[in-house]
C-alpha atoms as a PDB file:
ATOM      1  CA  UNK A   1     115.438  90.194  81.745  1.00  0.00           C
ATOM      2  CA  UNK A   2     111.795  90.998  82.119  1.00  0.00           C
ATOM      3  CA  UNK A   3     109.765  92.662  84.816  1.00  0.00           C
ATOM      4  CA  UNK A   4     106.989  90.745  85.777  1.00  0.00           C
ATOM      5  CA  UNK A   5     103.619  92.337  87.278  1.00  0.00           C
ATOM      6  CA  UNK A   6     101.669  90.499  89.706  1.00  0.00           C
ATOM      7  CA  UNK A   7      98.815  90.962  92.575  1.00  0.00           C
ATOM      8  CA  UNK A   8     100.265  89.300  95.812  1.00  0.00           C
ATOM      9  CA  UNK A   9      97.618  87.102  98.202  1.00  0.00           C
ATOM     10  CA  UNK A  10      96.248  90.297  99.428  1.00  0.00           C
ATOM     11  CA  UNK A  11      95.078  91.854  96.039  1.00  0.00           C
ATOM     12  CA  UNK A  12      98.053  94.514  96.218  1.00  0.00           C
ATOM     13  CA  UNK A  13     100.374  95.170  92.794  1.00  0.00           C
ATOM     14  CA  UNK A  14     103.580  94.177  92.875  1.00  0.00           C
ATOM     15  CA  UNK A  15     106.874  93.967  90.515  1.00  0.00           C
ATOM     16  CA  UNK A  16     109.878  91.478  90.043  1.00  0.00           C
ATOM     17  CA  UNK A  17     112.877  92.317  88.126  1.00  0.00           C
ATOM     18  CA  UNK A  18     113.583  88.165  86.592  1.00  0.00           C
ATOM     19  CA  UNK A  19     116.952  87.179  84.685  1.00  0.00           C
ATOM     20  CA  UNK A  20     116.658  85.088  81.903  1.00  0.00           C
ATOM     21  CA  UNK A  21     118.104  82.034  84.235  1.00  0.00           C
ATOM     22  CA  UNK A  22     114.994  82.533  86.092  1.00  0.00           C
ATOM     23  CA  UNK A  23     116.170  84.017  89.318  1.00  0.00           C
ATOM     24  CA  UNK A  24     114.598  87.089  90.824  1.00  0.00           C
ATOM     25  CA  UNK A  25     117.380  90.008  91.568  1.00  0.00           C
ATOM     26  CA  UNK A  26     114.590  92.590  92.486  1.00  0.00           C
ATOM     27  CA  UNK A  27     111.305  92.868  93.787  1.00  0.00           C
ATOM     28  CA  UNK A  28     109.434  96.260  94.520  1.00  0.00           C
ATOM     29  CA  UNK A  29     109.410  95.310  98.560  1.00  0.00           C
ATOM     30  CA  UNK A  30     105.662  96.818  98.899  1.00  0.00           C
ATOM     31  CA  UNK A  31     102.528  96.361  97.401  1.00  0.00           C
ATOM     32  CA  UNK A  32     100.460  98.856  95.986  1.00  0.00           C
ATOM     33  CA  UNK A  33      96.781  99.659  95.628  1.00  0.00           C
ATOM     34  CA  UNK A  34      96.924 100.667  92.216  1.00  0.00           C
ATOM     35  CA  UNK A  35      98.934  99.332  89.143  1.00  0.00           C
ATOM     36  CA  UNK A  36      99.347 102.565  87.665  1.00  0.00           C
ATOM     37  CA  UNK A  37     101.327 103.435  90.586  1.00  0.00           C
ATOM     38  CA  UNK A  38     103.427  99.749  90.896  1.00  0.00           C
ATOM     39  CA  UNK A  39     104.182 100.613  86.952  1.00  0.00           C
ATOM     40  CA  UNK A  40     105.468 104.173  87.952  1.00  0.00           C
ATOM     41  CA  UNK A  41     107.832 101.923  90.160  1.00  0.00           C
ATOM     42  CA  UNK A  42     108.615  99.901  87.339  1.00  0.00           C
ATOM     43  CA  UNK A  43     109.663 103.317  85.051  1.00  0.00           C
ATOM     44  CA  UNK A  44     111.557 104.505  88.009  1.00  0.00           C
ATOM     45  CA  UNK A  45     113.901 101.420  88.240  1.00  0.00           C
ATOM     46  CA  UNK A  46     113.951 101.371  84.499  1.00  0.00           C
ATOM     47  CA  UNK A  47     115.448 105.013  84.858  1.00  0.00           C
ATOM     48  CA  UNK A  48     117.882 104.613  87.684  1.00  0.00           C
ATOM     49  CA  UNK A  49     120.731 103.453  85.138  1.00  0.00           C
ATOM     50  CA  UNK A  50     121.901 106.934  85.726  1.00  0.00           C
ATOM     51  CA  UNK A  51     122.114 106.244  89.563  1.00  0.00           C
ATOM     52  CA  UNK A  52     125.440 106.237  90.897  1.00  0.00           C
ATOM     53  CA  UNK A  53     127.044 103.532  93.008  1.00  0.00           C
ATOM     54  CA  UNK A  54     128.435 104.237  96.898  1.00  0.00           C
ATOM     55  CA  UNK A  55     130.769 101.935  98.914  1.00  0.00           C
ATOM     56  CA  UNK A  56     129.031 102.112 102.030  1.00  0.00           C
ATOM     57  CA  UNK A  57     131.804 100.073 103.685  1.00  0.00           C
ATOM     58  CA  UNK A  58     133.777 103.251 103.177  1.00  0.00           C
ATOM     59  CA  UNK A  59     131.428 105.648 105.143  1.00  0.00           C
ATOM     60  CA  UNK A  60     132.290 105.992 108.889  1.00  0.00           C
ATOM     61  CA  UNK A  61     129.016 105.265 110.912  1.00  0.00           C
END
């Protein structure tokens, strides 16, 4: 997998999380003004492997 660091058609910074088959399984969903802060995004998803997983099909709305 690799994270891949781009500026979108309106000069913001963006990320893509890309498997090695090519397909794209996450994307940061904004843009941002400054890289440093679309790399802070980039360390955050790196560090949510400690994140737990909810069933949201088993909350009651």
């Amino acid at each position: 997998m690799r994270f891949e660091l781009y500026r979108d058609s309106g000069g913001e910074w963006r990320w893509r999380l890309r498997v090695t088959n090519g397909n794209v399984i996450a994307d940061s969903a904004e843009g941002y003004a400054r890289r440093e802060d679309c790399e802070h995004g980039i360390t955050l998803v790196k560090g949510s492997s400690e994140a737990s997983v909810v069933d949201m099909t088993l909350k009651i709305a």
